[in-house]
PDB file of N, CA and C in Angstrom:
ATOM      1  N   UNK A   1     157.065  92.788  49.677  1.00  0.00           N
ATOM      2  CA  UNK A   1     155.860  92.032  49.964  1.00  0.00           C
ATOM      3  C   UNK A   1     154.603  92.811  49.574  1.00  0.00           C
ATOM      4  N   UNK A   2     154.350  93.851  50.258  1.00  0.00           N
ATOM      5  CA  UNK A   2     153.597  94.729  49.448  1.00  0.00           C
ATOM      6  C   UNK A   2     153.092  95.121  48.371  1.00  0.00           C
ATOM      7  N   UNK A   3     154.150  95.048  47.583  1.00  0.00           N
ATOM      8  CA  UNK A   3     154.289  95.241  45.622  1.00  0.00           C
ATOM      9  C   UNK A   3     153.938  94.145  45.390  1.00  0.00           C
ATOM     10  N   UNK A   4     154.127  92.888  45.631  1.00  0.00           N
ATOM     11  CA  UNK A   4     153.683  91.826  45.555  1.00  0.00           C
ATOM     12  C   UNK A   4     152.123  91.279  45.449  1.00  0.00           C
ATOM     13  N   UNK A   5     151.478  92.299  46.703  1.00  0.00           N
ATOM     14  CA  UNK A   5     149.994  92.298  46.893  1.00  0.00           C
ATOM     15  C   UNK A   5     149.723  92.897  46.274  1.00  0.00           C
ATOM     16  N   UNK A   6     150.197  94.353  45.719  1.00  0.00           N
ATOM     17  CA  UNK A   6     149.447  95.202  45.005  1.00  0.00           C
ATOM     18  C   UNK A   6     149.285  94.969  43.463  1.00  0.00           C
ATOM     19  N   UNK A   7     150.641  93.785  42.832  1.00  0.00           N
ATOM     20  CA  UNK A   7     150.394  93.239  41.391  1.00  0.00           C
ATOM     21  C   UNK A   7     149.563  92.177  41.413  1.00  0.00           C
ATOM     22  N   UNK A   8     149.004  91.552  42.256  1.00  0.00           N
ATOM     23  CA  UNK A   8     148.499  90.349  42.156  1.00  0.00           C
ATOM     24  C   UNK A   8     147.205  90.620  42.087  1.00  0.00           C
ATOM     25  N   UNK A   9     146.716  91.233  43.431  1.00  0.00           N
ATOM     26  CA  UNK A   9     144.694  91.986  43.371  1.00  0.00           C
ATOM     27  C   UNK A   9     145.030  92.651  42.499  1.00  0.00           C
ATOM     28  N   UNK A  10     145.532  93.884  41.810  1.00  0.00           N
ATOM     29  CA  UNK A  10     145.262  94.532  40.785  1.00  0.00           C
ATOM     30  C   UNK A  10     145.089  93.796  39.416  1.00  0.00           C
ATOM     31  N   UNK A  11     145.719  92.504  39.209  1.00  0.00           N
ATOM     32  CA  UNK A  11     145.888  92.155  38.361  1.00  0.00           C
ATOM     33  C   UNK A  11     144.682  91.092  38.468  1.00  0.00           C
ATOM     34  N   UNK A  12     144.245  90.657  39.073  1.00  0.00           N
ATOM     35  CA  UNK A  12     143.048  90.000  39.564  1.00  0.00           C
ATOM     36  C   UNK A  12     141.865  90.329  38.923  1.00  0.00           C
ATOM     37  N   UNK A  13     141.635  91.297  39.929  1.00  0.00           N
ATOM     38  CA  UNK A  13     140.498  92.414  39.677  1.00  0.00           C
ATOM     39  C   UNK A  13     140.395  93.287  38.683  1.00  0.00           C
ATOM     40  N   UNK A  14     141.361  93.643  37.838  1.00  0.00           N
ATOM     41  CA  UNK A  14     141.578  94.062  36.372  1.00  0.00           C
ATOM     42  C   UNK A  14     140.614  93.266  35.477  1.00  0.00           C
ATOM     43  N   UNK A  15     141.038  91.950  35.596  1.00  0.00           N
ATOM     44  CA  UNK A  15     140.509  91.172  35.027  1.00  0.00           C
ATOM     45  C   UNK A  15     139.096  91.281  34.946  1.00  0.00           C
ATOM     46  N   UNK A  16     138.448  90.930  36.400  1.00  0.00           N
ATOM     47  CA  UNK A  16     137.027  90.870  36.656  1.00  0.00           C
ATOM     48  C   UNK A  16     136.834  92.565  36.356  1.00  0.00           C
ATOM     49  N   UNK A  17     137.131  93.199  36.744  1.00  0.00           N
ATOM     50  CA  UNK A  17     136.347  94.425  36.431  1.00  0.00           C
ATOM     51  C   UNK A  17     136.362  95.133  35.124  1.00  0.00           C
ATOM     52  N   UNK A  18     137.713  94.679  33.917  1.00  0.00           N
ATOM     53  CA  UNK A  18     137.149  95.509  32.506  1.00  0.00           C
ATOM     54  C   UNK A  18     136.097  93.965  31.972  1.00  0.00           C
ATOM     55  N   UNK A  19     135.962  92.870  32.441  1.00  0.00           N
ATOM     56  CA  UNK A  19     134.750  92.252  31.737  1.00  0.00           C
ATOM     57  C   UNK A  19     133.575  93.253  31.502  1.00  0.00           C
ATOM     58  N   UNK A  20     132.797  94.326  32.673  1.00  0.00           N
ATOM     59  CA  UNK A  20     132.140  94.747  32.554  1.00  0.00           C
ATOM     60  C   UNK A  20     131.633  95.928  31.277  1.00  0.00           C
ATOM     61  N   UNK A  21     132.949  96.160  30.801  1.00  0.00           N
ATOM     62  CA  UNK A  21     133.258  97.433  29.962  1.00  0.00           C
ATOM     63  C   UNK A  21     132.876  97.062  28.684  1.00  0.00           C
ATOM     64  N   UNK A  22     132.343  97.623  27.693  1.00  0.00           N
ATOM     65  CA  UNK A  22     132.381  97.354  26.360  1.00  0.00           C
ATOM     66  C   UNK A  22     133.276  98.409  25.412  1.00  0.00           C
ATOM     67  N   UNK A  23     133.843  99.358  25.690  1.00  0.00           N
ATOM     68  CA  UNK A  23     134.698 100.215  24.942  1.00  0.00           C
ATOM     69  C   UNK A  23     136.039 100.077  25.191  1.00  0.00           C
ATOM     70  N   UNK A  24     136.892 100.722  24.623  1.00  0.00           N
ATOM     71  CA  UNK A  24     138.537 100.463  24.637  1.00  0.00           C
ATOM     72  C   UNK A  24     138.439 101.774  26.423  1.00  0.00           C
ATOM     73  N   UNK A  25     137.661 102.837  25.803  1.00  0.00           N
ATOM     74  CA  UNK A  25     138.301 103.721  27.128  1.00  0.00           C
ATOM     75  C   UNK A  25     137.505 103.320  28.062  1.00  0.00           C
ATOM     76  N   UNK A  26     136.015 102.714  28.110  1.00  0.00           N
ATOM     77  CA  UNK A  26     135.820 102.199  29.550  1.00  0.00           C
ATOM     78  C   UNK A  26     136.884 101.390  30.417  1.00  0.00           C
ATOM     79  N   UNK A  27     137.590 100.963  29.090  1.00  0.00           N
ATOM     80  CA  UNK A  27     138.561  99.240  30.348  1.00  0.00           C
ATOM     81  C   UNK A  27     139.804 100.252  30.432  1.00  0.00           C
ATOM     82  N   UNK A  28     140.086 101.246  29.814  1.00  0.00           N
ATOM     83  CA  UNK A  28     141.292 102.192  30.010  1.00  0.00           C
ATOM     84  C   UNK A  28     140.841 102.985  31.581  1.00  0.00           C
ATOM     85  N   UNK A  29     139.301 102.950  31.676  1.00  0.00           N
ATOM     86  CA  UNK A  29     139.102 104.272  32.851  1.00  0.00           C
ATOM     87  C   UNK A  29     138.809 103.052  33.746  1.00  0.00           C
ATOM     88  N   UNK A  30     138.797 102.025  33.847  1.00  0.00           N
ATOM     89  CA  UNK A  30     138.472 101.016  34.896  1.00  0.00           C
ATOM     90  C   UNK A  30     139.605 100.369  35.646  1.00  0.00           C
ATOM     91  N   UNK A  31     140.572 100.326  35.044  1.00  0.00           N
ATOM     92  CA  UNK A  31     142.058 100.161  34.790  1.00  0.00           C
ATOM     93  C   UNK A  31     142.754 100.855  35.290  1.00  0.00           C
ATOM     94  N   UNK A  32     142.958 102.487  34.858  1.00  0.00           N
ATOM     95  CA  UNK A  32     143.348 103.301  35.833  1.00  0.00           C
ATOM     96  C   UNK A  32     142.292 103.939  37.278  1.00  0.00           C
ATOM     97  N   UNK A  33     141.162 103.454  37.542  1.00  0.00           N
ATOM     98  CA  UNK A  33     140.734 103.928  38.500  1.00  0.00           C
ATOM     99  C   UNK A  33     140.795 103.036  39.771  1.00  0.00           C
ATOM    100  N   UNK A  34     141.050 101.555  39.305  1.00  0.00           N
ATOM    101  CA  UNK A  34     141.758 100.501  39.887  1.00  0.00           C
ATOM    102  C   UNK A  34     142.962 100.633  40.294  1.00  0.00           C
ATOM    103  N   UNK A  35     143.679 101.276  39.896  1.00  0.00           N
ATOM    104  CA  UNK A  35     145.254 101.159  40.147  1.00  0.00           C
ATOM    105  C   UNK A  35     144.969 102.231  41.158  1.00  0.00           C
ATOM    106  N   UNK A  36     144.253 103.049  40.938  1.00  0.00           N
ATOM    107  CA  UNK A  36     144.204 104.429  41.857  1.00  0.00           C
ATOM    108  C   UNK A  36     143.687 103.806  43.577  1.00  0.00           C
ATOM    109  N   UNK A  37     142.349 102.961  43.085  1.00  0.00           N
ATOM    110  CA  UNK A  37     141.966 103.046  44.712  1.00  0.00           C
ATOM    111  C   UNK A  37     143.124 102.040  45.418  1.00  0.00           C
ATOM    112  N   UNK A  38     143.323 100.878  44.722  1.00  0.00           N
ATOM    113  CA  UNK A  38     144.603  99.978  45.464  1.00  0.00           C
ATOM    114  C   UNK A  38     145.420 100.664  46.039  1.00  0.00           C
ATOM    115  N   UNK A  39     145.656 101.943  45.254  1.00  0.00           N
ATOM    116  CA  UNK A  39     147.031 102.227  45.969  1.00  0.00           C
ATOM    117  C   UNK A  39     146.981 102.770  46.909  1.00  0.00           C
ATOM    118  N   UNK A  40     145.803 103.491  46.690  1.00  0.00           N
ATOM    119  CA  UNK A  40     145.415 104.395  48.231  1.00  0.00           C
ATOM    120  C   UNK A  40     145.234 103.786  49.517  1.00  0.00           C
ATOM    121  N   UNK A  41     144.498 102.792  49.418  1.00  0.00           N
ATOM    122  CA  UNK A  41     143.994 101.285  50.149  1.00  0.00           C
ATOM    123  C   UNK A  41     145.841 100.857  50.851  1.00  0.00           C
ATOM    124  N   UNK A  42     146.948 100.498  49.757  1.00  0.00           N
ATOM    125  CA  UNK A  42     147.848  99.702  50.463  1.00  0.00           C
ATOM    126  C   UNK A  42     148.628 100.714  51.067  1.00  0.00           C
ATOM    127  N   UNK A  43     148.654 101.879  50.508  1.00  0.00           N
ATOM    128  CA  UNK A  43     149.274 103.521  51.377  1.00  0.00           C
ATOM    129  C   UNK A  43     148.718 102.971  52.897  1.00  0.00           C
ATOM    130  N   UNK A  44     147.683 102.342  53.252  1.00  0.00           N
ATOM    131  CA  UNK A  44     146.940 103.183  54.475  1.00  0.00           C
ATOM    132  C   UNK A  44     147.089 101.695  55.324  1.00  0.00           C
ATOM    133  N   UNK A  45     147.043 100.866  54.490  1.00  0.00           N
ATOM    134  CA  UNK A  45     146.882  99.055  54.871  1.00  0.00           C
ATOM    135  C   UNK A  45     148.866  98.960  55.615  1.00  0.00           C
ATOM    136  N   UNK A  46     149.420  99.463  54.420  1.00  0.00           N
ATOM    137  CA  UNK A  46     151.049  99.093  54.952  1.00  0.00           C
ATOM    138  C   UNK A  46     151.696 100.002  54.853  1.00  0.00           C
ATOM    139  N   UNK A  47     151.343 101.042  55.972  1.00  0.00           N
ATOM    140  CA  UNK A  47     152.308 102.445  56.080  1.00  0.00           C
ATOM    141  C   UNK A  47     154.088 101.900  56.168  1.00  0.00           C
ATOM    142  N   UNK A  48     154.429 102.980  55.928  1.00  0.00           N
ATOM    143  CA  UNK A  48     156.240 102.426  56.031  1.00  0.00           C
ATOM    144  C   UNK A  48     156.868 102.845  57.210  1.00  0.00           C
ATOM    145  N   UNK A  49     157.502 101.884  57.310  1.00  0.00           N
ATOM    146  CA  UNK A  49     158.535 101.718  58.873  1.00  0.00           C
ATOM    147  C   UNK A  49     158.792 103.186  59.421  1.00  0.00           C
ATOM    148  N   UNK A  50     159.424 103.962  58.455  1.00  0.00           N
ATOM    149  CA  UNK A  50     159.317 105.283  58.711  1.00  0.00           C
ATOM    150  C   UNK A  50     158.355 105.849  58.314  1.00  0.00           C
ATOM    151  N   UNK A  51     157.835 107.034  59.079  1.00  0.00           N
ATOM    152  CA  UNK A  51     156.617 107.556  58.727  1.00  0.00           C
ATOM    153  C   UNK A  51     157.312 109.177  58.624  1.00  0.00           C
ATOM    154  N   UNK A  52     158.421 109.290  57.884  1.00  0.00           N
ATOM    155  CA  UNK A  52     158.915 110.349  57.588  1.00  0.00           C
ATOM    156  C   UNK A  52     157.837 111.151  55.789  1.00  0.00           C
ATOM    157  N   UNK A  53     157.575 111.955  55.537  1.00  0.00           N
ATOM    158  CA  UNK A  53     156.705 113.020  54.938  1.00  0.00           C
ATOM    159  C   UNK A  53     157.272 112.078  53.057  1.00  0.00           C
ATOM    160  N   UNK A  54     158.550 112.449  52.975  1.00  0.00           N
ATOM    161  CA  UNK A  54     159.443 112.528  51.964  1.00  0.00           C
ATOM    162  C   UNK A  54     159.442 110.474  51.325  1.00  0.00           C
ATOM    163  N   UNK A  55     159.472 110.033  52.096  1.00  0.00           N
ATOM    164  CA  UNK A  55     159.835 108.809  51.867  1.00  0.00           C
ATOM    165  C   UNK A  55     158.210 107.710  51.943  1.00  0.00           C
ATOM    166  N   UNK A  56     157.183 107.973  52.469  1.00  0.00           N
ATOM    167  CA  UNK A  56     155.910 108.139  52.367  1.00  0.00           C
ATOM    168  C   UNK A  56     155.313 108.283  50.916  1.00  0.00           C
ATOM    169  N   UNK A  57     155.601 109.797  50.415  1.00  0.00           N
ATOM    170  CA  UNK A  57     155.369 110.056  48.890  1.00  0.00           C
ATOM    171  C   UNK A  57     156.139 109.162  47.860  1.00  0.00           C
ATOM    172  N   UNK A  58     157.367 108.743  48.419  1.00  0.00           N
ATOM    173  CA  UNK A  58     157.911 108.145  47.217  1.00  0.00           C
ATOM    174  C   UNK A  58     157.332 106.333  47.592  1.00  0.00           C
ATOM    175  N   UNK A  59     157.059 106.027  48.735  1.00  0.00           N
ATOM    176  CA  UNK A  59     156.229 104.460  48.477  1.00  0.00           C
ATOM    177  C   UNK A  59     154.632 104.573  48.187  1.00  0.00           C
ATOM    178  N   UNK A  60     153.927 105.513  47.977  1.00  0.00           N
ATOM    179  CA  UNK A  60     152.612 105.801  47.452  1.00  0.00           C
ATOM    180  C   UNK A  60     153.069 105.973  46.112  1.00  0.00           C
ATOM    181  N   UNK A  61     153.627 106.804  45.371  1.00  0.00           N
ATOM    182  CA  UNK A  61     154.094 106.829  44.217  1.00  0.00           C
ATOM    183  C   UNK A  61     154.532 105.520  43.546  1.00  0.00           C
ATOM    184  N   UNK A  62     155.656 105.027  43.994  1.00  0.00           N
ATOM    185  CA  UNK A  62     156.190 103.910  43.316  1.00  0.00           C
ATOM    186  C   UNK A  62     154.838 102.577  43.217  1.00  0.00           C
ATOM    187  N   UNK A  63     153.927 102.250  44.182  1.00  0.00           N
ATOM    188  CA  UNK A  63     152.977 101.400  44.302  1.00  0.00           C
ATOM    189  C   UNK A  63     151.331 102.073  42.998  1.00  0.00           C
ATOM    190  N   UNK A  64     151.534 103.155  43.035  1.00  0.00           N
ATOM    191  CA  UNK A  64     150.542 103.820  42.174  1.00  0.00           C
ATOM    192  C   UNK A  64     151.331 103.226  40.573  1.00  0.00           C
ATOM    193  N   UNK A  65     152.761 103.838  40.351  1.00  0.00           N
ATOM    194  CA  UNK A  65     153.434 103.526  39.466  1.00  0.00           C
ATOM    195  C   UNK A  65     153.111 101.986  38.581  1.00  0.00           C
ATOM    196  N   UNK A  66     153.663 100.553  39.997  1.00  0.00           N
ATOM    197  CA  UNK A  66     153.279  99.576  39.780  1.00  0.00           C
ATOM    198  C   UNK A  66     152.026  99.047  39.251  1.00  0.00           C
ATOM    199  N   UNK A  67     150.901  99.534  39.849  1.00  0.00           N
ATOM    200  CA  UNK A  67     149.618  99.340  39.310  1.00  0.00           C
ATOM    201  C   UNK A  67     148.705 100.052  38.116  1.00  0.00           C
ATOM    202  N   UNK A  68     149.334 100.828  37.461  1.00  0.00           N
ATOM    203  CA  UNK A  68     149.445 101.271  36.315  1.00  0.00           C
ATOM    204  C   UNK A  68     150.133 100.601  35.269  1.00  0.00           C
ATOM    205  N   UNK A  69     151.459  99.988  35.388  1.00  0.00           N
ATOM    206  CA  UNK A  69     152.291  99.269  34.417  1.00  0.00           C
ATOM    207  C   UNK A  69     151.072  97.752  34.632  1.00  0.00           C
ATOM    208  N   UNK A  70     150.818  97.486  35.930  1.00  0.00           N
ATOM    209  CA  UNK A  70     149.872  95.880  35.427  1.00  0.00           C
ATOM    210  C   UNK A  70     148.467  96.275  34.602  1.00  0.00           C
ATOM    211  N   UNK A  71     147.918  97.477  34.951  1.00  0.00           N
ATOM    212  CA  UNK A  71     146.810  97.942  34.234  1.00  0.00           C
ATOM    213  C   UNK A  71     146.979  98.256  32.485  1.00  0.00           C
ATOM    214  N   UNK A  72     148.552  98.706  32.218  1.00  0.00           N
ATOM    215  CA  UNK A  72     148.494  98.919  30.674  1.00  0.00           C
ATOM    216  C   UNK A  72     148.836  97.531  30.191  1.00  0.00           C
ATOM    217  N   UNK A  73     149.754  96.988  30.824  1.00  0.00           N
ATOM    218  CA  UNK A  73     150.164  95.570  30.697  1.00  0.00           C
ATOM    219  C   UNK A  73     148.775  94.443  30.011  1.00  0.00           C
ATOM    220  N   UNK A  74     147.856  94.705  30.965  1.00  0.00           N
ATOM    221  CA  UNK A  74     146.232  94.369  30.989  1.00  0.00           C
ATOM    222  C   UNK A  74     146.000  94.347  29.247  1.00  0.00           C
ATOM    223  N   UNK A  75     146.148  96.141  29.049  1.00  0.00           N
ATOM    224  CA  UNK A  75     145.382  96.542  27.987  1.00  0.00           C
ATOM    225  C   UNK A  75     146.032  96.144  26.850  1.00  0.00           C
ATOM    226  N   UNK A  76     147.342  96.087  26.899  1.00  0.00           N
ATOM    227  CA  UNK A  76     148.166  95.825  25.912  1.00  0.00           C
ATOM    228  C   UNK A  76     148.119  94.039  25.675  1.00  0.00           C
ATOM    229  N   UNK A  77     147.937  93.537  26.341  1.00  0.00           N
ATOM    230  CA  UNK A  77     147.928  92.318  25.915  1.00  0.00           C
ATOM    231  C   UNK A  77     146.022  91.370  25.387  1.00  0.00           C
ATOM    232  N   UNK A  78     145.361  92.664  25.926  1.00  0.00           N
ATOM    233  CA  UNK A  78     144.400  92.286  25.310  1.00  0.00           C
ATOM    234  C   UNK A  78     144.009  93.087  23.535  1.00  0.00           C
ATOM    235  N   UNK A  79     144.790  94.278  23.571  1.00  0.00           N
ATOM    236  CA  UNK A  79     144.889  94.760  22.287  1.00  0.00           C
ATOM    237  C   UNK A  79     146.040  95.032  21.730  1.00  0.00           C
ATOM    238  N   UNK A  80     146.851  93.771  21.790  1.00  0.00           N
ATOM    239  CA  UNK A  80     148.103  93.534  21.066  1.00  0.00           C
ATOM    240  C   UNK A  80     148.214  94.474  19.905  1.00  0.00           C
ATOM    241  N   UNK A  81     147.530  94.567  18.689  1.00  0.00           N
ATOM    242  CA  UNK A  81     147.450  95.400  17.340  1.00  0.00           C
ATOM    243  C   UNK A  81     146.878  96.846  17.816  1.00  0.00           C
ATOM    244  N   UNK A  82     148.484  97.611  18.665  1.00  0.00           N
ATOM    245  CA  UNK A  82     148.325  98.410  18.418  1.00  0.00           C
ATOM    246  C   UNK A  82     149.024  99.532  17.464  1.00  0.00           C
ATOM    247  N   UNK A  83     148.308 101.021  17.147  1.00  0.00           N
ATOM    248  CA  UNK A  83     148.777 101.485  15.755  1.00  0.00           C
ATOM    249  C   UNK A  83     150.200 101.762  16.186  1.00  0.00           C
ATOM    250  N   UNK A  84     150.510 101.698  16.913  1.00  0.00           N
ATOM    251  CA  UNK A  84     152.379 102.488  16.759  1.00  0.00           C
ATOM    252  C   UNK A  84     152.985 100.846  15.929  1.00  0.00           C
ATOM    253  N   UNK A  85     152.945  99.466  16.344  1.00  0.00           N
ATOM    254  CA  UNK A  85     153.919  99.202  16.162  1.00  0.00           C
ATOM    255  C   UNK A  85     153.251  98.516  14.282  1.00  0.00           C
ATOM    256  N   UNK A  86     152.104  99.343  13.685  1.00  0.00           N
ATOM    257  CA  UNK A  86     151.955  98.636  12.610  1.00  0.00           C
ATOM    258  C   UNK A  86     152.983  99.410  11.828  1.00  0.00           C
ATOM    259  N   UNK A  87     153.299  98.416  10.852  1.00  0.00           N
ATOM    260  CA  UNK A  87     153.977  98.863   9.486  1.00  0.00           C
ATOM    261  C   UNK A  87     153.318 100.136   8.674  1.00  0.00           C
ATOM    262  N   UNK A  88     153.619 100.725   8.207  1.00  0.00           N
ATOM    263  CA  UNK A  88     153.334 101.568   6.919  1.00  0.00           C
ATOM    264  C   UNK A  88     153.057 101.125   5.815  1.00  0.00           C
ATOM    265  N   UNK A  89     152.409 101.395   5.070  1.00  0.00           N
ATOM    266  CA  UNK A  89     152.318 100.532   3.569  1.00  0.00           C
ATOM    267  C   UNK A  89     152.552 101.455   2.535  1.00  0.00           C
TER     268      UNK A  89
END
């Protein structure tokens, strides 16, 4: 449920917030600084059942993880032509 919230506002607010950007690395640093505060935000919003040290780091991690893949996801589909997958001539 969680992961759920955290792809949906991120992916939301991705939106609204690289409108503001006019460069490739502004919407790259807006993108990842988004994924950053969400995650910190749902760390603190939906602590885990256990509040063991070890298992803590790995659901802050995996939710940071998630909101990074919707943030490149973002970038990649707004700059489809990128250089790795052009041909050679």
């Amino acid at each position: 449920m969680e992961l759920f919230i955290s792809l949906f506002f991120t992916a939301v607010l991705s939106g609204f917030i690289t409108d503001f950007a006019q460069t490739k690395k502004q919407k790259i640093l807006y993108a990842t600084l988004l994924a950053i505060i969400f995650s910190i935000l749902l760390m603190l919003l939906f602590p885990p059942i256990l509040l063991h040290i070890k298992i803590y780091c790995l659901y802050g991690i995996n939710i940071l993880i998630t909101n990074l893949i919707v943030g490149m996801n973002m970038l990649i589909s707004e700059y489809g032509h990128l250089q790795l997958f052009k041909k050679k001539k």
